[in-house]
C-alpha atoms as a PDB file:
ATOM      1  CA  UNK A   1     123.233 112.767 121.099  1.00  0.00           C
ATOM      2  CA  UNK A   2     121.189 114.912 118.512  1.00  0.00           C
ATOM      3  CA  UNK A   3     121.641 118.681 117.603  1.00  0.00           C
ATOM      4  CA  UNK A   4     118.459 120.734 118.218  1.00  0.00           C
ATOM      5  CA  UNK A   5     120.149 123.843 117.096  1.00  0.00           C
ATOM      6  CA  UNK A   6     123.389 125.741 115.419  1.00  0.00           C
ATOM      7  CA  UNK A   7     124.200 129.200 114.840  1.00  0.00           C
ATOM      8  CA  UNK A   8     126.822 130.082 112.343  1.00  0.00           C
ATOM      9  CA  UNK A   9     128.311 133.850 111.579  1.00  0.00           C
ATOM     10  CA  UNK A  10     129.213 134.735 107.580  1.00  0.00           C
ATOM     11  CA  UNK A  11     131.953 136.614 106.916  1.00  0.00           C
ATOM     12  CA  UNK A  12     129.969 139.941 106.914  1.00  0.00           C
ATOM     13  CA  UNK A  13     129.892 141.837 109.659  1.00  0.00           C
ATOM     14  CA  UNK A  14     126.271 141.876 110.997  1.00  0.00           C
ATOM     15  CA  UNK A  15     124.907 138.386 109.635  1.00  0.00           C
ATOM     16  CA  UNK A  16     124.570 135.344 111.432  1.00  0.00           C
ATOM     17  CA  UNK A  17     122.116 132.395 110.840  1.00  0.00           C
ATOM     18  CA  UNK A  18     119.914 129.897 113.744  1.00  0.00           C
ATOM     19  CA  UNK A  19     119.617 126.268 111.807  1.00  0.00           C
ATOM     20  CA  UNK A  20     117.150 124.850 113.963  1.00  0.00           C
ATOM     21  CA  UNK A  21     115.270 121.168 113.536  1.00  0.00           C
ATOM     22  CA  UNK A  22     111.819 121.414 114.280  1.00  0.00           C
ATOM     23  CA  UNK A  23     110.621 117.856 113.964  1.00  0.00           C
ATOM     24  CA  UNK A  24     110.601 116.812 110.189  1.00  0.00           C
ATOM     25  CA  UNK A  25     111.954 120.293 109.118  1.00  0.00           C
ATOM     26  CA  UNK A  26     115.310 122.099 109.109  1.00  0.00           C
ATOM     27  CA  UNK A  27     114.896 125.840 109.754  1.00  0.00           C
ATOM     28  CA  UNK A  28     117.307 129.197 108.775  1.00  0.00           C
ATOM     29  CA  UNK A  29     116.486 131.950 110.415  1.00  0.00           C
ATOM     30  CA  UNK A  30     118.781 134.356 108.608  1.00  0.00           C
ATOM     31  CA  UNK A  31     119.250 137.599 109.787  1.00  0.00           C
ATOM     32  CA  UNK A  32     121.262 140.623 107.984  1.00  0.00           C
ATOM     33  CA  UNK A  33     121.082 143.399 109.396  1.00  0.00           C
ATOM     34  CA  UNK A  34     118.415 143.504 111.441  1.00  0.00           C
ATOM     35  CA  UNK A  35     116.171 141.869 109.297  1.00  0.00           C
ATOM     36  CA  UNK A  36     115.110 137.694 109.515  1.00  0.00           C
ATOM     37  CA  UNK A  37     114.704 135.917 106.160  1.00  0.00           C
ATOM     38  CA  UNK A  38     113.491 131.877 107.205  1.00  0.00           C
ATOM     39  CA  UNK A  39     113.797 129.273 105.179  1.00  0.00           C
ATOM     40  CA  UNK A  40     112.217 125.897 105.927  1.00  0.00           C
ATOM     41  CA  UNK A  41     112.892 122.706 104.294  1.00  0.00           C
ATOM     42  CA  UNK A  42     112.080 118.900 104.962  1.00  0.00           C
ATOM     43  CA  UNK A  43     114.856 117.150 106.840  1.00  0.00           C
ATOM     44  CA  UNK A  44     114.440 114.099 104.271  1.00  0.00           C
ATOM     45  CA  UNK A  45     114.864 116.423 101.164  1.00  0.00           C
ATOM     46  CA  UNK A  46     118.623 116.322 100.136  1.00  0.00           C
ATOM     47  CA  UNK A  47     118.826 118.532  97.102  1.00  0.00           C
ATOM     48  CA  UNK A  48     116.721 121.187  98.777  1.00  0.00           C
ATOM     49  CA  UNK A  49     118.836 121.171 101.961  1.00  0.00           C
ATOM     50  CA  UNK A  50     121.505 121.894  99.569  1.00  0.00           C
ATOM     51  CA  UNK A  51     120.217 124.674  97.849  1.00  0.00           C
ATOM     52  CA  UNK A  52     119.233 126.186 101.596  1.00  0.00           C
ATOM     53  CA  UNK A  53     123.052 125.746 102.318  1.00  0.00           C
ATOM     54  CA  UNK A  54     123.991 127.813  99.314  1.00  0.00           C
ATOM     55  CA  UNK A  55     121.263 130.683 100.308  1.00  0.00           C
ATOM     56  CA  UNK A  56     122.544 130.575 103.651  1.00  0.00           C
ATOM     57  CA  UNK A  57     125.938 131.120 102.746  1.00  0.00           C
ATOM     58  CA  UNK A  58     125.169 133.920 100.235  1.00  0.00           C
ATOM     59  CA  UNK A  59     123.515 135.614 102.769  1.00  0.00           C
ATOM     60  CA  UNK A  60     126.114 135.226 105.217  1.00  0.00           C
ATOM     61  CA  UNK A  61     129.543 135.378 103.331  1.00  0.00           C
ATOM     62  CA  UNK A  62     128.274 138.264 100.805  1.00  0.00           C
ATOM     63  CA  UNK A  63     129.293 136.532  97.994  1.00  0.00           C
ATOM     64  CA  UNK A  64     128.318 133.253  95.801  1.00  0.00           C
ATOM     65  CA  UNK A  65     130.872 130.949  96.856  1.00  0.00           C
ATOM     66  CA  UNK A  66     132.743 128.095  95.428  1.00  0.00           C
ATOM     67  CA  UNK A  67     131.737 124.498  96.194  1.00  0.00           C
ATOM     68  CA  UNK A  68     133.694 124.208  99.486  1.00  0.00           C
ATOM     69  CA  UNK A  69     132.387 127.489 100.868  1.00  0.00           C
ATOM     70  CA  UNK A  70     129.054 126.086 100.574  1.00  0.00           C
ATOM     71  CA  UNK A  71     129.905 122.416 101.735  1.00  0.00           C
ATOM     72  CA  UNK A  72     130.886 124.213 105.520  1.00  0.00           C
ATOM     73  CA  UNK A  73     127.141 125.301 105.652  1.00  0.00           C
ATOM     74  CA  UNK A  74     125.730 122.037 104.282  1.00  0.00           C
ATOM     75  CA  UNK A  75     127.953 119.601 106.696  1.00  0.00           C
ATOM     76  CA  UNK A  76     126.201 122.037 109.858  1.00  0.00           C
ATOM     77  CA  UNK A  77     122.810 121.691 107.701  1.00  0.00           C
ATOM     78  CA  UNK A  78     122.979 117.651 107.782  1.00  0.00           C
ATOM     79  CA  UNK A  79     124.013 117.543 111.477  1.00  0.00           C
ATOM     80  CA  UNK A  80     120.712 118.839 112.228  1.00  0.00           C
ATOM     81  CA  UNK A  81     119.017 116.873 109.509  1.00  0.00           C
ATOM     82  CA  UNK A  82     120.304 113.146 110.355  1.00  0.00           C
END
């Protein structure tokens, strides 16, 4: 089995994210509001999946969040990644 795609809602009302693999590359599309922000990151590149994770769930939860907040994005993030 391999995940092509997950979407994931923040706590704000209005946000949601599309984490999308698209060959070598994991894809956000983030959108708040009505507007898309993308992000696009190697699926090889550990450290910068990471930081995507913690963008993703600023953008979604409203907030900077604590270690485990972030960890939820970044477990969905390496699904699509391995």
């Amino acid at each position: 089995m391999k995940v092509t795609r997950i979407d994931v809602r923040g706590l704000k009302a209005n946000r949601r994210a599309e984490l999308t693999r698209d060959g070598a590359n994991v894809i956000a599309a983030v959108r708040v509001e009505g507007k898309v922000h993308s992000h696009v990151v190697g699926a090889g590149r550990r450290d910068d999946l990471y930081e995507m994770a913690r963008r993703v769930q600023h953008a979604l939860d409203g907030h900077i969040g604590t270690n485990s907040d972030v960890d939820d994005y970044w477990h969905a993030i390496q699904r699509l990644a391995d």
